[in-house]
Protein backbone atom coordinates (compact mmCIF):
# COMPACT_ATOMS: atom_id res chain seq x y z
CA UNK A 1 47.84 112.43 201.66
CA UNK A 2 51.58 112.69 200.16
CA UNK A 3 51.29 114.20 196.38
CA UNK A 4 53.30 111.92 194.44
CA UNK A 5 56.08 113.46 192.17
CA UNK A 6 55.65 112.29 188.42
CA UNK A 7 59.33 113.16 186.53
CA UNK A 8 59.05 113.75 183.07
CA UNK A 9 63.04 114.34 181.32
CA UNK A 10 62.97 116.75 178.31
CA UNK A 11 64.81 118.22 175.83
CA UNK A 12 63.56 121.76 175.25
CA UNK A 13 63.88 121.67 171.31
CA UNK A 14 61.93 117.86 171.21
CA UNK A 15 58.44 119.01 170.06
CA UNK A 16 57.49 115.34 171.23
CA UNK A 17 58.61 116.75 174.91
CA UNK A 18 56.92 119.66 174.77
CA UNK A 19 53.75 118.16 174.08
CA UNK A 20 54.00 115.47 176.87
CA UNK A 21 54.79 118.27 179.88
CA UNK A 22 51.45 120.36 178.71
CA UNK A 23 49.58 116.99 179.20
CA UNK A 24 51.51 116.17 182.79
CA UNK A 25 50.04 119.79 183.85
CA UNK A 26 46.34 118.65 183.00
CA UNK A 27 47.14 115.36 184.93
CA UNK A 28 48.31 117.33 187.97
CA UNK A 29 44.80 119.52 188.02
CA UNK A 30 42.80 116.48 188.15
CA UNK A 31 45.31 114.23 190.39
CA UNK A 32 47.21 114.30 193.44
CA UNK A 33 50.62 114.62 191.61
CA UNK A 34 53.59 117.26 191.37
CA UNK A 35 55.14 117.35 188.32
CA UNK A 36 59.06 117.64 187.91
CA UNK A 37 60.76 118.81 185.01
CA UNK A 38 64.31 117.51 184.42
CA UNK A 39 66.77 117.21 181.42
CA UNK A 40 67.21 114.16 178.85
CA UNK A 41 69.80 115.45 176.39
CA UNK A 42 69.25 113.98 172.60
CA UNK A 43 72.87 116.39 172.18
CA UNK A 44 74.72 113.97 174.94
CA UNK A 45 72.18 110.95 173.57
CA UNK A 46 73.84 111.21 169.65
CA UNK A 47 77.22 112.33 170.06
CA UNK A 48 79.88 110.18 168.18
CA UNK A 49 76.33 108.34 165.85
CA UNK A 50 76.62 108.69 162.36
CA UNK A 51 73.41 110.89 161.15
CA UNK A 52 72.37 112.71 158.49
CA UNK A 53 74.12 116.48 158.22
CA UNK A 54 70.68 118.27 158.60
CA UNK A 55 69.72 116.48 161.89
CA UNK A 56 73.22 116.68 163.20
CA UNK A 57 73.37 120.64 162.69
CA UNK A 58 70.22 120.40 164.70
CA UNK A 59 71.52 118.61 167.64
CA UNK A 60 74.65 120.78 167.32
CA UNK A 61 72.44 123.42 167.93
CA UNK A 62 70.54 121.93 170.91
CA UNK A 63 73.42 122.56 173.52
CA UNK A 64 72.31 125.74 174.78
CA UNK A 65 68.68 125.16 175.34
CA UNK A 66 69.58 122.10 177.30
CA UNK A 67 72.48 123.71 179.24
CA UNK A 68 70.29 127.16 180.50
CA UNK A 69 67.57 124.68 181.28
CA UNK A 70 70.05 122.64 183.67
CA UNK A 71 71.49 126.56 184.81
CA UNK A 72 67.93 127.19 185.65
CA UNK A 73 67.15 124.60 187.62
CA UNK A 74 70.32 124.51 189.78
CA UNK A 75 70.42 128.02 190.60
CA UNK A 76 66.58 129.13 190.64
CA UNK A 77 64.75 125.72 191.35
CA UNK A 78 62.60 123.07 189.48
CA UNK A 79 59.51 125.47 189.81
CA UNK A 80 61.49 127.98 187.99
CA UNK A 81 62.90 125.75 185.19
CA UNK A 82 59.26 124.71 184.98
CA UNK A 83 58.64 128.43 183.94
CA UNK A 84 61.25 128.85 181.47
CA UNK A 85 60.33 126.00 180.30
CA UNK A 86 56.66 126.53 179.46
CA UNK A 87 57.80 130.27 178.23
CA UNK A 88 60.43 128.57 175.69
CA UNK A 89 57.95 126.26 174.34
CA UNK A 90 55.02 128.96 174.12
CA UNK A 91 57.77 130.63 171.50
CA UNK A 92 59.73 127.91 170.08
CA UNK A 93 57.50 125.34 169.64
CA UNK A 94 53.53 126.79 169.47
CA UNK A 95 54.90 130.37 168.14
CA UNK A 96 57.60 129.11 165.61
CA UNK A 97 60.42 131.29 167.03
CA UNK A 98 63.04 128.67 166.36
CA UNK A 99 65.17 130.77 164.41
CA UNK A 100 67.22 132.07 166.64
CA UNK A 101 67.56 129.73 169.79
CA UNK A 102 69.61 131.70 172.03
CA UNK A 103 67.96 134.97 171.10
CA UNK A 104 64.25 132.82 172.15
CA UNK A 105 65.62 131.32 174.95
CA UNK A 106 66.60 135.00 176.32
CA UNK A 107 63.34 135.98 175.76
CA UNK A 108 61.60 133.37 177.45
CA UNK A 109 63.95 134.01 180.61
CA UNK A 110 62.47 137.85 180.95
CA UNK A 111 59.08 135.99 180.32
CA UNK A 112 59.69 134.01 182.87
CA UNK A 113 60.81 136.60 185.49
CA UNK A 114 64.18 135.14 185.83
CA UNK A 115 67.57 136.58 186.05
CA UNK A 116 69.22 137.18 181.98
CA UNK A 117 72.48 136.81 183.42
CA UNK A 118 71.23 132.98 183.14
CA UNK A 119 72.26 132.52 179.90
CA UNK A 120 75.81 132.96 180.50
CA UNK A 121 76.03 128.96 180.46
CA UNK A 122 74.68 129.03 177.18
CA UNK A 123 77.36 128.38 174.64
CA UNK A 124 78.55 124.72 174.94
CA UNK A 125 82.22 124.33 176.93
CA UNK A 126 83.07 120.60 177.45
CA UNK A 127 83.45 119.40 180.44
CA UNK A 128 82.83 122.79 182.48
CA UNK A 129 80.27 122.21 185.48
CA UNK A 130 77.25 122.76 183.07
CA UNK A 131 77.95 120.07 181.10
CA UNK A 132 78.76 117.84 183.81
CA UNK A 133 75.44 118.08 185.77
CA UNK A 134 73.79 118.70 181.76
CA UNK A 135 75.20 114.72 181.26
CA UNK A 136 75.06 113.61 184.57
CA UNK A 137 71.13 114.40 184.17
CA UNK A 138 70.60 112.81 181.47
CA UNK A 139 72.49 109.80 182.93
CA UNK A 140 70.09 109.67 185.30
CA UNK A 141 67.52 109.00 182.43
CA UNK A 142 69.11 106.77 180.55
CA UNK A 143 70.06 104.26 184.13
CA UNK A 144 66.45 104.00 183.61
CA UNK A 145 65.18 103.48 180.24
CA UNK A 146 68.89 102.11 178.60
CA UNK A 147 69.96 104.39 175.45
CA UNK A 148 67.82 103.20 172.69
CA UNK A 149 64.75 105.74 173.47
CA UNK A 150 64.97 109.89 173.02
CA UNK A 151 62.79 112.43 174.79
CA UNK A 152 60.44 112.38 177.01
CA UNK A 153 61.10 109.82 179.28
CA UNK A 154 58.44 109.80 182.01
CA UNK A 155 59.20 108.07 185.79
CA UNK A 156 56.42 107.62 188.79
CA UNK A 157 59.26 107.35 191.62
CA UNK A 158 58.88 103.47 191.55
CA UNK A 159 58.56 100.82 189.12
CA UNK A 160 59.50 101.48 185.53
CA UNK A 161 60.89 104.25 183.59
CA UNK A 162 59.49 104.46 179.92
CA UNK A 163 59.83 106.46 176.99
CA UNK A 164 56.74 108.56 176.20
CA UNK A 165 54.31 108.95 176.39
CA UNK A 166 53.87 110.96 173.09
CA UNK A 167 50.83 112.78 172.33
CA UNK A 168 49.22 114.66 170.21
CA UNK A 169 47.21 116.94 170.64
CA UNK A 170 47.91 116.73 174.68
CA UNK A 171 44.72 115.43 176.74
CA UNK A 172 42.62 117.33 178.85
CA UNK A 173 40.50 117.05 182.46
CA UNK A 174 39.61 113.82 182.85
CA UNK A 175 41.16 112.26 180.12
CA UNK A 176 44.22 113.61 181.32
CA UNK A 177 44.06 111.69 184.41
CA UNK A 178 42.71 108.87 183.02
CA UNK A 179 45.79 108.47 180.41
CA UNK A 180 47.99 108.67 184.12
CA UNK A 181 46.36 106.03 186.02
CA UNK A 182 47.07 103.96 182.99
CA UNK A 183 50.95 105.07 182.44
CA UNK A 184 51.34 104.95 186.02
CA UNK A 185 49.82 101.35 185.95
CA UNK A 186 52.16 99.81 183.46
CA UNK A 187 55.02 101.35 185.11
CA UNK A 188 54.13 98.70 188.21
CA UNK A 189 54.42 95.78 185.49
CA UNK A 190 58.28 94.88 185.66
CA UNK A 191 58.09 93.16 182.04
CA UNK A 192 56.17 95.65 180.47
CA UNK A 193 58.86 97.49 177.98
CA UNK A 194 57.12 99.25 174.70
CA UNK A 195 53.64 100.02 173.22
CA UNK A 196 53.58 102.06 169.84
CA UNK A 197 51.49 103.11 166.35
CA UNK A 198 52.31 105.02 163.36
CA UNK A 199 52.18 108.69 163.55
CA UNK A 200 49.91 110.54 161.39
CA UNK A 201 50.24 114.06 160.39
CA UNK A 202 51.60 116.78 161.93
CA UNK A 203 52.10 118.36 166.01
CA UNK A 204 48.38 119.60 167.12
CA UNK A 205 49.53 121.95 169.26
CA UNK A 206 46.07 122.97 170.72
């Protein structure tokens, strides 16, 4: 039997993101699937919008995360990403190290037994080859999904692309895979296009 590749785009700061990929990697231990990790830019996703100065500075902020995580994955591998990845979010997001990003994101490459000469690509230059593959990534998620969703954006190979699906706190065993068969189902349904609730309170992280 083929394992089927589910592709889940992130942006490493999007606590939303986060949350999703920790439930993909349940999915995968009850089902047949391989997960892949790619990048969905909410940098590239609001530049020229008119926010508010406190989310802006934010996003301003968010090149570098998103450009190592492109670095990684183009020079090391998608299994390697995958471990920077889950070493960034074990700091930034479930051990509040979000302080200083570049100075997290350098830890999480020794974490993640990857070269530090990585983060190099860090600081933002426009139109340099990281930025190019950084957008033409996230390009690749939004020819999917259209430009009026943010991260995660999950994709089963065939059928449709979605937004979501956000969680919280992430399922586990069974439930995991149960909560896949259904995503995967409504991706077969070509008119199927949102389904959504109110959040309440705050990221369970558990």
């Amino acid at each position: 039997m083929t394992t089927r590749t589910v592709e889940l785009f992130v942006d490493p700061v999007c606590p939303f993101a986060w949350m999703t990929s920790r439930w993909l990697l349940q999915a995968a231990a009850v089902r047949d699937i391989t997960p892949k990790y790619s990048v969905m830019s909410l940098s590239v996703l609001n530049e020229g919008r008119d926010l508010d100065p406190g989310y802006r500075a934010m996003l301003d902020d968010s090149w570098g995360p998103a450009r190592l995580a492109i670095a990684i994955n183009g020079a090391e591998g998608n299994e390697a990403f995958a471990r920077w990845y889950t070493a960034w979010g074990e700091r930034y997001h479930v051990g509040g190290q979000s302080d200083d990003r570049r100075a997290t994101a350098i830890a999480a490459l020794e974490d993640a037994g990857l070269p530090g000469s990585l983060i190099d690509v860090y600081d933002p230059v426009a139109g340099d080859e990281t930025d190019q593959s950084l957008r033409a990534s996230h390009q690749g998620a939004i020819d999917r999904v259209g430009d009026e969703v943010g991260t995660p954006v999950i994709s089963f190979g065939e059928g449709t692309a979605y937004f979501g699906p956000v969680v919280s706190p992430a399922p586990k065993g069974e439930q995991a895979g149960k909560l896949l068969d259904a995503l995967e189902t409504l991706s077969g349904i070509d008119g199927f296009y949102e389904l959504k609730r109110s959040r309440s309170g705050g990221i369970d992280f558990s």
